[in-house]
C-alpha atoms as a PDB file:
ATOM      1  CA  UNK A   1    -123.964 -90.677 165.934  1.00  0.00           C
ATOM      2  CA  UNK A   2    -121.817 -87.271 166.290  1.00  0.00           C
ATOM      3  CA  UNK A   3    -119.864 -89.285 169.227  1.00  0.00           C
ATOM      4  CA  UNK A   4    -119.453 -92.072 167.264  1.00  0.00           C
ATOM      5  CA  UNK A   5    -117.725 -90.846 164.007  1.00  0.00           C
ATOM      6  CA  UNK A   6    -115.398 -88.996 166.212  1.00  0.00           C
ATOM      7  CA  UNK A   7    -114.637 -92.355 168.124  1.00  0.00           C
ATOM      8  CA  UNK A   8    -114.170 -94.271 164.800  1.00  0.00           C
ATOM      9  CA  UNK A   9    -112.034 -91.032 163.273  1.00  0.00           C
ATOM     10  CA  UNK A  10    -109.464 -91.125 166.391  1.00  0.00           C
ATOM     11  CA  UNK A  11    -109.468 -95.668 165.755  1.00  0.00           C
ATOM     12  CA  UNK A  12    -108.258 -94.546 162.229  1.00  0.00           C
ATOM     13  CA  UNK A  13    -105.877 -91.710 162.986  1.00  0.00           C
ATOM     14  CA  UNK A  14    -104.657 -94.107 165.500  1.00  0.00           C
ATOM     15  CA  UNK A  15    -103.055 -97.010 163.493  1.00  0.00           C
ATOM     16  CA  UNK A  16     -99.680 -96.816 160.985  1.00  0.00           C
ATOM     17  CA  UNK A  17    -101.722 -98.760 158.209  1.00  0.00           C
ATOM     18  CA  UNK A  18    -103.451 -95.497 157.384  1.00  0.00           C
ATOM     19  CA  UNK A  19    -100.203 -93.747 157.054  1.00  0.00           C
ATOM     20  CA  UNK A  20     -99.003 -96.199 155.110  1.00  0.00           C
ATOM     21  CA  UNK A  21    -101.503 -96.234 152.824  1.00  0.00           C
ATOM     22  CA  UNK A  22    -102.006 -92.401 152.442  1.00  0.00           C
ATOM     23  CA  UNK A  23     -98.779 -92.414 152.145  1.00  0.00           C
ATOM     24  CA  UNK A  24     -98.661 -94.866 148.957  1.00  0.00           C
ATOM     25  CA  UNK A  25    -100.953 -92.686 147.501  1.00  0.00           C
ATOM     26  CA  UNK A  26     -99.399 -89.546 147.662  1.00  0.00           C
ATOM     27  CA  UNK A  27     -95.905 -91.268 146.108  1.00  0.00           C
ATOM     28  CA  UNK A  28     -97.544 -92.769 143.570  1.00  0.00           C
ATOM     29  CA  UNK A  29     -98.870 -89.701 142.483  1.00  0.00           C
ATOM     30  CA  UNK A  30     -95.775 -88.155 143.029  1.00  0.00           C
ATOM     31  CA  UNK A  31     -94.572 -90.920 140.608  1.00  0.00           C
ATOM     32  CA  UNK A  32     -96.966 -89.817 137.952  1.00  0.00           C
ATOM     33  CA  UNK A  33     -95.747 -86.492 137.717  1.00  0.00           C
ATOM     34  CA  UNK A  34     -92.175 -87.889 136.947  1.00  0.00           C
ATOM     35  CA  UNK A  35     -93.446 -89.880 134.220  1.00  0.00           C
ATOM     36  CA  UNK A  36     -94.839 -86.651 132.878  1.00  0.00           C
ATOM     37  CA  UNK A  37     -91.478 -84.888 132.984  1.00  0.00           C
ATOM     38  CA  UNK A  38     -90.310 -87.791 130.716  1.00  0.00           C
ATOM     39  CA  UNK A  39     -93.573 -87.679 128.302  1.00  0.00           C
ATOM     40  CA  UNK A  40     -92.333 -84.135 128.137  1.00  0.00           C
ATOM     41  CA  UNK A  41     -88.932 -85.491 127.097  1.00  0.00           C
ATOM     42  CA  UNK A  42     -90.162 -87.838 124.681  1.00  0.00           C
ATOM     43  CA  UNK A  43     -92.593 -85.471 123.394  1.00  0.00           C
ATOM     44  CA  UNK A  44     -89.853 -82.786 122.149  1.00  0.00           C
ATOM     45  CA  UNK A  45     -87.716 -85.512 120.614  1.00  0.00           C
ATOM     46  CA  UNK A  46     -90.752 -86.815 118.323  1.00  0.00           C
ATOM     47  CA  UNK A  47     -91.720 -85.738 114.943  1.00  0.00           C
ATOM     48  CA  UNK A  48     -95.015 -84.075 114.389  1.00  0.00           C
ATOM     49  CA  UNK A  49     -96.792 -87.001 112.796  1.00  0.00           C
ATOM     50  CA  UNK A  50     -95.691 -89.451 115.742  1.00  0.00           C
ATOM     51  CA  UNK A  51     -96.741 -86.741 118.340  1.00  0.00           C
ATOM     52  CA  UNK A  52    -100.275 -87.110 117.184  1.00  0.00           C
ATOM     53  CA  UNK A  53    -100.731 -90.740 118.693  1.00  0.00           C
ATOM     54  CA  UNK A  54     -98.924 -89.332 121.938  1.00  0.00           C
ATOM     55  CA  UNK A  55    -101.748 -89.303 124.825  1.00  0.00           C
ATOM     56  CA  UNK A  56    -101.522 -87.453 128.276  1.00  0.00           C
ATOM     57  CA  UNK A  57    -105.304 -88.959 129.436  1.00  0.00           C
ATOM     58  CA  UNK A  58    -104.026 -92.218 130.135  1.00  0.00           C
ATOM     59  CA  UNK A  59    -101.487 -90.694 132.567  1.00  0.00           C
ATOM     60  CA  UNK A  60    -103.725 -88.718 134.149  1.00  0.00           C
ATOM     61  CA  UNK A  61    -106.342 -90.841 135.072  1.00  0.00           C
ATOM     62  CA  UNK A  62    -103.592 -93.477 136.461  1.00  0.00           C
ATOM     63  CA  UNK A  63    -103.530 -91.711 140.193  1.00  0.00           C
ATOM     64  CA  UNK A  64    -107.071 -92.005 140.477  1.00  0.00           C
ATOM     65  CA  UNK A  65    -107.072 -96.094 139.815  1.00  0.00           C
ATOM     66  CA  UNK A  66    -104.122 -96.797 141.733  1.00  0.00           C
ATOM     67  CA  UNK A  67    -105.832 -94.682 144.742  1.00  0.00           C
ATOM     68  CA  UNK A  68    -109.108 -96.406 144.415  1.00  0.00           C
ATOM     69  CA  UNK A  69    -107.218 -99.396 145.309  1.00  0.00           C
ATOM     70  CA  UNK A  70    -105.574 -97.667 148.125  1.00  0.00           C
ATOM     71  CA  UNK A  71    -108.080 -96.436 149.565  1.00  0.00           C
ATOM     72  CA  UNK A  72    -110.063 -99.572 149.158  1.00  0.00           C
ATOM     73  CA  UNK A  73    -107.040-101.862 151.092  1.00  0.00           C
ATOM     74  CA  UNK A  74    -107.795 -98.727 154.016  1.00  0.00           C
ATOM     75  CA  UNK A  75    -111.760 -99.728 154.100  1.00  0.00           C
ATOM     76  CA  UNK A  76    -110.538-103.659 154.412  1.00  0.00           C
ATOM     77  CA  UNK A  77    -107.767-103.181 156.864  1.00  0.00           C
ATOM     78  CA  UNK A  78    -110.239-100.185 159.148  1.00  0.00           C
ATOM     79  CA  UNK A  79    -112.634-103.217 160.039  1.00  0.00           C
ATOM     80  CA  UNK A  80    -110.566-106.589 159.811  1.00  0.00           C
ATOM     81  CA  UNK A  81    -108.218-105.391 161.961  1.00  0.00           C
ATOM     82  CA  UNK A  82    -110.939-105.097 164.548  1.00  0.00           C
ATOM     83  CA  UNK A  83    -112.062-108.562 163.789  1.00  0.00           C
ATOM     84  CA  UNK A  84    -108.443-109.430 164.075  1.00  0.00           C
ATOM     85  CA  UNK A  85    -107.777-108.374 167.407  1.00  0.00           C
ATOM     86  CA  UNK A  86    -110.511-108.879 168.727  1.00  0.00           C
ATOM     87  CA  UNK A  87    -111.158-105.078 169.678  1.00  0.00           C
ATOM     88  CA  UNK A  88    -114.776-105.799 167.454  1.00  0.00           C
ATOM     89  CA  UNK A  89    -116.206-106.765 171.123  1.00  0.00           C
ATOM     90  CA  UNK A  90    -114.946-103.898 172.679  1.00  0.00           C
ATOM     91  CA  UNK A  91    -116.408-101.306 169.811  1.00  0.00           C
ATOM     92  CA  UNK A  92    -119.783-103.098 170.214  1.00  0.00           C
ATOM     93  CA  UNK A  93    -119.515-102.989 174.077  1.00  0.00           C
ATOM     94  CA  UNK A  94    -119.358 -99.044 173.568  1.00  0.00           C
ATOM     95  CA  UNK A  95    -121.542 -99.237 170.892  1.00  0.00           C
ATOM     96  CA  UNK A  96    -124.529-101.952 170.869  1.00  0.00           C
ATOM     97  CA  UNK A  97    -125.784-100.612 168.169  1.00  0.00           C
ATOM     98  CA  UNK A  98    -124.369-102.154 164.960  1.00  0.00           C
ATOM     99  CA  UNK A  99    -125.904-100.537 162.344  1.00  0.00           C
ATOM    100  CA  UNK A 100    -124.694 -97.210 163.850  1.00  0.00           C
ATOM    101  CA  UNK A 101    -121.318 -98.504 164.404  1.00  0.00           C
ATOM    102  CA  UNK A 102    -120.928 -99.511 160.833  1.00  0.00           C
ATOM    103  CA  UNK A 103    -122.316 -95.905 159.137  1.00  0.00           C
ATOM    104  CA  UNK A 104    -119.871 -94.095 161.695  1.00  0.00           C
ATOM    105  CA  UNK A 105    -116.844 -96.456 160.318  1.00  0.00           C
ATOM    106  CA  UNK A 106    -118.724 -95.780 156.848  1.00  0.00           C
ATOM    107  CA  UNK A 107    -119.048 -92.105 157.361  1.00  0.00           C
ATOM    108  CA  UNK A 108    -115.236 -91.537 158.319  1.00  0.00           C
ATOM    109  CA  UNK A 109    -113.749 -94.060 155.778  1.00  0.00           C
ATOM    110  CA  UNK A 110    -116.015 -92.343 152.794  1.00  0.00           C
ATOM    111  CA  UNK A 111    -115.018 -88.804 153.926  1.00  0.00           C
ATOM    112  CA  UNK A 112    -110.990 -89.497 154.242  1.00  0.00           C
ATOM    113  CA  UNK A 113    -111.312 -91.014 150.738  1.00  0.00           C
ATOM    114  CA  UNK A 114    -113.351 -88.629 149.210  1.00  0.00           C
ATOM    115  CA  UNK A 115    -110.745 -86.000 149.971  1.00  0.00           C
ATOM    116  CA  UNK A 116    -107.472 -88.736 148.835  1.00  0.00           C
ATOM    117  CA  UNK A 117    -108.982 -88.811 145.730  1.00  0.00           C
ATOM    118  CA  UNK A 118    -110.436 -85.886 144.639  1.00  0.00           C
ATOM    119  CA  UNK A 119    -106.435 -84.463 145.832  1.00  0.00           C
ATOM    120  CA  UNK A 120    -105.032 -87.651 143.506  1.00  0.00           C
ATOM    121  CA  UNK A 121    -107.489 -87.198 140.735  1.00  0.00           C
ATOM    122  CA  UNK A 122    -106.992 -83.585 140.270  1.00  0.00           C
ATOM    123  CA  UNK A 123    -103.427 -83.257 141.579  1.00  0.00           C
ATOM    124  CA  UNK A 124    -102.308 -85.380 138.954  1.00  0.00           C
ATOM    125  CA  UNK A 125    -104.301 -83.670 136.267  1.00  0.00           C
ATOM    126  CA  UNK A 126    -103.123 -80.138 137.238  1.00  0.00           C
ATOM    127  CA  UNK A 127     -99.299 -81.046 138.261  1.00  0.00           C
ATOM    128  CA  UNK A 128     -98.997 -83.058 134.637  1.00  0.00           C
ATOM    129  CA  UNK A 129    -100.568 -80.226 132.823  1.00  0.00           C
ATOM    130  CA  UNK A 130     -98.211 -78.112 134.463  1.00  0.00           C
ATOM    131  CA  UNK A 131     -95.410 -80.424 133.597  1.00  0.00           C
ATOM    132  CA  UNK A 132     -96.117 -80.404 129.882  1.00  0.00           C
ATOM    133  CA  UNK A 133     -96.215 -76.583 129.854  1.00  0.00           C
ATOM    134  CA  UNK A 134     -97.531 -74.835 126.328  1.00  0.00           C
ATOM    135  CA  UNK A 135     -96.729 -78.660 124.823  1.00  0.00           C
ATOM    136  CA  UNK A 136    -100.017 -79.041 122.487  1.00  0.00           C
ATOM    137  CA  UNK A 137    -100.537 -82.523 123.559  1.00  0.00           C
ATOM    138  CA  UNK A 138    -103.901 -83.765 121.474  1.00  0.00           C
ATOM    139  CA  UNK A 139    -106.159 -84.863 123.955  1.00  0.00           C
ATOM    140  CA  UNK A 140    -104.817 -81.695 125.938  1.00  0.00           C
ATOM    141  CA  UNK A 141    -106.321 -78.725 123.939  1.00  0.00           C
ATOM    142  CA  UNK A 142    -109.275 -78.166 125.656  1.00  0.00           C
ATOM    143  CA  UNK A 143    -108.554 -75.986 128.993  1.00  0.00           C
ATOM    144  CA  UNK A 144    -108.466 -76.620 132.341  1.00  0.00           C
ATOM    145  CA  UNK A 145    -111.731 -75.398 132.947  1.00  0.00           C
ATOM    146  CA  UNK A 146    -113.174 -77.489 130.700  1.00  0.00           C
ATOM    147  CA  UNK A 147    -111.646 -80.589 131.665  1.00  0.00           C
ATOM    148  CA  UNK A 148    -111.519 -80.120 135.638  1.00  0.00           C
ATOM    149  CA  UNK A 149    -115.065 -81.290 136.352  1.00  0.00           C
ATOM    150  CA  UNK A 150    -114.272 -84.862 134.743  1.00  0.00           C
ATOM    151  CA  UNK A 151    -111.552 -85.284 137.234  1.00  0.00           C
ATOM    152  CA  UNK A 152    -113.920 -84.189 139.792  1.00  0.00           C
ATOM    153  CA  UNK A 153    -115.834 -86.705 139.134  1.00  0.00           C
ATOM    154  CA  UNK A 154    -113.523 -89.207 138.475  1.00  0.00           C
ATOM    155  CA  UNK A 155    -112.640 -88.369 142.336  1.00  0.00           C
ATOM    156  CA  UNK A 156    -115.752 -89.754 143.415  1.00  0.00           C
ATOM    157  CA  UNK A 157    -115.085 -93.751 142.486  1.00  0.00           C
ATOM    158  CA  UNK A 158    -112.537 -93.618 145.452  1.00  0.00           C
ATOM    159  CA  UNK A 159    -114.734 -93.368 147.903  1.00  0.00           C
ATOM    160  CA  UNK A 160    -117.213 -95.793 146.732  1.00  0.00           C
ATOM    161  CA  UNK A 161    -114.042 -98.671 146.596  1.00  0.00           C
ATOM    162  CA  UNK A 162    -113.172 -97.662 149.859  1.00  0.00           C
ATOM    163  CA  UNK A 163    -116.911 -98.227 150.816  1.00  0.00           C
ATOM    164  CA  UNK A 164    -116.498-101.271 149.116  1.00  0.00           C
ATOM    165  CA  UNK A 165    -113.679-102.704 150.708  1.00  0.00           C
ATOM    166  CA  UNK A 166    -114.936-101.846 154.178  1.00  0.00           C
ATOM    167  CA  UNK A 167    -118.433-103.701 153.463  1.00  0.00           C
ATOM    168  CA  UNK A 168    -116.508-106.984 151.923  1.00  0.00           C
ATOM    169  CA  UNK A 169    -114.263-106.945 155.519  1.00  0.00           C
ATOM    170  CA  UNK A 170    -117.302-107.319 157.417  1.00  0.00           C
ATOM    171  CA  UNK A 171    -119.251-109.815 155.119  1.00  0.00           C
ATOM    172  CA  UNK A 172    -115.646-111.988 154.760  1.00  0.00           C
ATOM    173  CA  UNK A 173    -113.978-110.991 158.411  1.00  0.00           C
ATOM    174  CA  UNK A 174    -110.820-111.625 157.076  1.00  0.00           C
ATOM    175  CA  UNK A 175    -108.436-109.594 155.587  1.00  0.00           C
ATOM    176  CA  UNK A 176    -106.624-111.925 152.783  1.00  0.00           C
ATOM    177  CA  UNK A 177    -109.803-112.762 151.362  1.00  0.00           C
ATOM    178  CA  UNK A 178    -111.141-108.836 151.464  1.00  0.00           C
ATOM    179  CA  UNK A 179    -108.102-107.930 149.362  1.00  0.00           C
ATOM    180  CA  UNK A 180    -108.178-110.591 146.937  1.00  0.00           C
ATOM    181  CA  UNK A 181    -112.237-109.792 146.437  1.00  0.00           C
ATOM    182  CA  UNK A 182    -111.100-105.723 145.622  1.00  0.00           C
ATOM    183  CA  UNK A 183    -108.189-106.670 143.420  1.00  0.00           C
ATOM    184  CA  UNK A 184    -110.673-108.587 141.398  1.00  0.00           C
ATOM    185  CA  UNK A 185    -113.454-105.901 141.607  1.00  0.00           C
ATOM    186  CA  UNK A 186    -111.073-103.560 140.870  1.00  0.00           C
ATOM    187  CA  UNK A 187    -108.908-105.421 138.043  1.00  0.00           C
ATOM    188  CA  UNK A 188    -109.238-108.797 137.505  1.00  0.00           C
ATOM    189  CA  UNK A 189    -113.251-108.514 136.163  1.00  0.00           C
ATOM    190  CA  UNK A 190    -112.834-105.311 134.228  1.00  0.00           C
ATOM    191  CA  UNK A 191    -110.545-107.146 132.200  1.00  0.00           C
ATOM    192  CA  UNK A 192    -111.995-110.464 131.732  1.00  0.00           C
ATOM    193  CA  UNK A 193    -115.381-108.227 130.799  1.00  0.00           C
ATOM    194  CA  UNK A 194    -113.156-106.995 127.980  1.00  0.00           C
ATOM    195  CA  UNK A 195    -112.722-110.524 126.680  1.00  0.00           C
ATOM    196  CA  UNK A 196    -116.118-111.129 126.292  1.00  0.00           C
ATOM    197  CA  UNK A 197    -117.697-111.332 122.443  1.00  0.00           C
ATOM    198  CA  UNK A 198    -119.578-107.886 121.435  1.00  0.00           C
ATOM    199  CA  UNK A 199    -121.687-106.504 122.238  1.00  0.00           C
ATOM    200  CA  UNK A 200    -121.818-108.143 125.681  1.00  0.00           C
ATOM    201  CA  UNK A 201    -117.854-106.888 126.639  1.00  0.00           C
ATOM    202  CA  UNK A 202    -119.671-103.176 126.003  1.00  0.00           C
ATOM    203  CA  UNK A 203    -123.029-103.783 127.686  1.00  0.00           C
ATOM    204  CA  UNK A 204    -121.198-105.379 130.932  1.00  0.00           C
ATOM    205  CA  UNK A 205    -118.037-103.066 130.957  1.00  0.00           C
ATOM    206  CA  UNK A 206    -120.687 -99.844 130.987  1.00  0.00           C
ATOM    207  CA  UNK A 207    -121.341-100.921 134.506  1.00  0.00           C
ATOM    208  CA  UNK A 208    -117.790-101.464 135.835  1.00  0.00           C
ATOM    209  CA  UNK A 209    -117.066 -99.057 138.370  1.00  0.00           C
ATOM    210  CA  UNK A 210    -113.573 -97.569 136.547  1.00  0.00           C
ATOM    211  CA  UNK A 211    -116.277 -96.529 133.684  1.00  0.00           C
ATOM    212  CA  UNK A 212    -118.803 -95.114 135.114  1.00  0.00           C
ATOM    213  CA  UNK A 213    -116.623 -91.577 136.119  1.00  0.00           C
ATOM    214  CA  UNK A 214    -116.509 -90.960 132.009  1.00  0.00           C
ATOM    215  CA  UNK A 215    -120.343 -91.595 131.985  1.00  0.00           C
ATOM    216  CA  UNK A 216    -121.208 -89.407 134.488  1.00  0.00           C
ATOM    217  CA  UNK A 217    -119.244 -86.666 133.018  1.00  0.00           C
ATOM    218  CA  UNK A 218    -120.205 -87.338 129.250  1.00  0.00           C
ATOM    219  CA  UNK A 219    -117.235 -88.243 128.100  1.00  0.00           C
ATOM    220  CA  UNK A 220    -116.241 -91.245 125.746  1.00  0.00           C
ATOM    221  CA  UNK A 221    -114.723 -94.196 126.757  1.00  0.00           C
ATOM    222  CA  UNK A 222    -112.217 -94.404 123.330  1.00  0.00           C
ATOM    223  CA  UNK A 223    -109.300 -96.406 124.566  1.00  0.00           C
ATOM    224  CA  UNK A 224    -110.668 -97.944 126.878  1.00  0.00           C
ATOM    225  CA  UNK A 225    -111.787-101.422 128.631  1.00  0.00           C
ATOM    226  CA  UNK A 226    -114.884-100.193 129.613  1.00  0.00           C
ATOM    227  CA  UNK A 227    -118.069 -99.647 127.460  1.00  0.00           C
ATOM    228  CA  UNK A 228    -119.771 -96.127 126.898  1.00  0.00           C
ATOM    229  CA  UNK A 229    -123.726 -97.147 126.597  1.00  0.00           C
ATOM    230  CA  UNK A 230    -125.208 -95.383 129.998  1.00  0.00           C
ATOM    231  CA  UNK A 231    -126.919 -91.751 130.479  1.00  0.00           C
ATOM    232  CA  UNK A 232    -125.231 -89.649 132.837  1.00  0.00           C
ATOM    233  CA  UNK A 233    -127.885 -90.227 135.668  1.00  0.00           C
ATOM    234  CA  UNK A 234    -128.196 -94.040 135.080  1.00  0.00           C
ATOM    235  CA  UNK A 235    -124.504 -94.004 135.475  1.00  0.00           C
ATOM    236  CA  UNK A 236    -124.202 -92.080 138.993  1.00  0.00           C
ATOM    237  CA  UNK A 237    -127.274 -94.491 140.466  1.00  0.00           C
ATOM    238  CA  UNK A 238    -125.176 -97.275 139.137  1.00  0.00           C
ATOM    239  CA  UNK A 239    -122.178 -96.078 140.809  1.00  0.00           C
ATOM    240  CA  UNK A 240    -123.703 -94.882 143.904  1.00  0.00           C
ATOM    241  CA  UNK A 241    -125.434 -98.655 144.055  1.00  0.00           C
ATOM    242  CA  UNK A 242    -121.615-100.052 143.988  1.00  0.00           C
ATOM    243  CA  UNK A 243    -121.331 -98.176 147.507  1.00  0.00           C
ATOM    244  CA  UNK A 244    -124.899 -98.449 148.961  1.00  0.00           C
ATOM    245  CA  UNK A 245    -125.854-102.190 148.433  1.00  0.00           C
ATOM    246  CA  UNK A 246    -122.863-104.002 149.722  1.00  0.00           C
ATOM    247  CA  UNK A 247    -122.878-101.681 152.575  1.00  0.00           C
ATOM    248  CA  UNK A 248    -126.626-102.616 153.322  1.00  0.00           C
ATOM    249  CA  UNK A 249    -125.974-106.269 152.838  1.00  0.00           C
ATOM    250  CA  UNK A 250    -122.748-105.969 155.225  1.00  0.00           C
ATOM    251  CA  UNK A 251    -125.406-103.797 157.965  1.00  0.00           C
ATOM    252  CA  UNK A 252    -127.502-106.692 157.572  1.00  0.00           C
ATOM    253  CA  UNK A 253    -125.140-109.451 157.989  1.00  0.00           C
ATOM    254  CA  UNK A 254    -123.590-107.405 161.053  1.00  0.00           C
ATOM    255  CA  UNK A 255    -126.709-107.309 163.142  1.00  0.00           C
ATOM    256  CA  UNK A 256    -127.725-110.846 162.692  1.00  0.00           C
ATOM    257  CA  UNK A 257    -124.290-112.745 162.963  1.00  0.00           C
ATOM    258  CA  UNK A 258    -122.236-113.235 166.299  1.00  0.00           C
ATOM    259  CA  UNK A 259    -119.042-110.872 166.650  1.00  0.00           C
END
């Protein structure tokens, strides 16, 4: 397994698409910080009774979204490119065993995202914090302490659409129809969930993936698409279950179809 993961981290190392994509990431959340210099801006130039509808949250949690999708284009792209090539014969010539070959691609895609998006999540919640100085920003009163361990948290989604995306290239083996299936995970249903009549649009959006980070870390979902009903714990199993299930389904499909 050891010699595995190391094969699978040198295949990802190995092609510009991860670059590119890491790369994305890092600008966009480069990009958030710049919008922050200009809440700053706007901030200074308001009145005190406007101020108090002026949120930083929003902002914050933007990197993290944006890099979930990211990250979940690099889990697509690290196993339909395979397919695409044809190199999928040669990895299971070195590697008969599928299920193996699909936790080591698993292991190293999950651990390279975990780290993009814990840097994203909390990068962009210490760098705009930093931007907005001793501003007393309303939803920014508590300290960083305090706050920290949500983003932490919020970190953790990345991974799991990441996971995602690698476990939809192998049940779909092609990489158009991989992306279009996370854009609508990732988008698309979150907001036609919010269309639905109550209570339904709360009961279904409490198990989107972009809400369950809030759950986890007992915070409210106010302003937001997704629905606040689940316990901490319920919410983590939930989330975890986003990452485990399509990857066993994918495992399954792997072993008994053709490459």
């Amino acid at each position: 397994m050891v010699d595995a993961v190391a094969a699978e981290w040198r295949k990802l190392r190995s092609v510009r698409s991860t670059y590119w994509v890491l790369a994305v990431t890092a600008v966009f959340t480069g990009f958030v910080l710049l919008l922050a210099v200009q809440m700053a801006h706007v901030w200074d130039g308001l009145s005190a009774e406007r101020r108090a509808d002026l949120l930083l949250r929003p902002l914050q949690e933007l990197g993290g979204w944006v890099a979930s999708l990211c990250l979940a284009v690099l889990g697509v792209l690290f196993i339909t490119s395979e397919y695409r090539t044809g190199m999928i014969r040669t990895s299971l010539t070195a590697l008969p065993r599928r299920r193996t070959l699909l936790l080591a691609k698993a292991a190293v895609i999950g651990a390279v995202a975990l780290v993009a998006g814990e840097a994203v999540t909390v990068g962009s919640f210490l760098g705009t914090r930093a931007v907005i100085g001793g501003r007393p920003f309303p939803d920014q009163k508590a300290s960083i302490a305090h706050d920290l361990p949500g983003f932490l948290v919020a970190g953790t989604v990345v991974p799991v659409f990441a996971l995602l995306g690698l476990s939809l290239g192998v049940l779909l083996r092609s990489t158009a129809g991989s992306l279009v299936s996370v854009v609508f995970l990732w988008h698309v249903l979150p907001l036609l969930v919010f269309q639905l009549p109550e209570p339904w649009s709360e009961r279904i959006g409490s198990v989107m993936p972009g809400g369950l980070a809030h759950q986890i870390a007992g915070l409210g979902a106010e302003n937001s698409i997704y629905g606040d009903l689940l316990p901490s714990g319920t919410a983590a199993a939930v989330l975890i279950g986003y990452a485990l299930i399509p990857l066993g389904l994918a495992a399954f499909i792997l072993v008994r179809r053709d490459a």
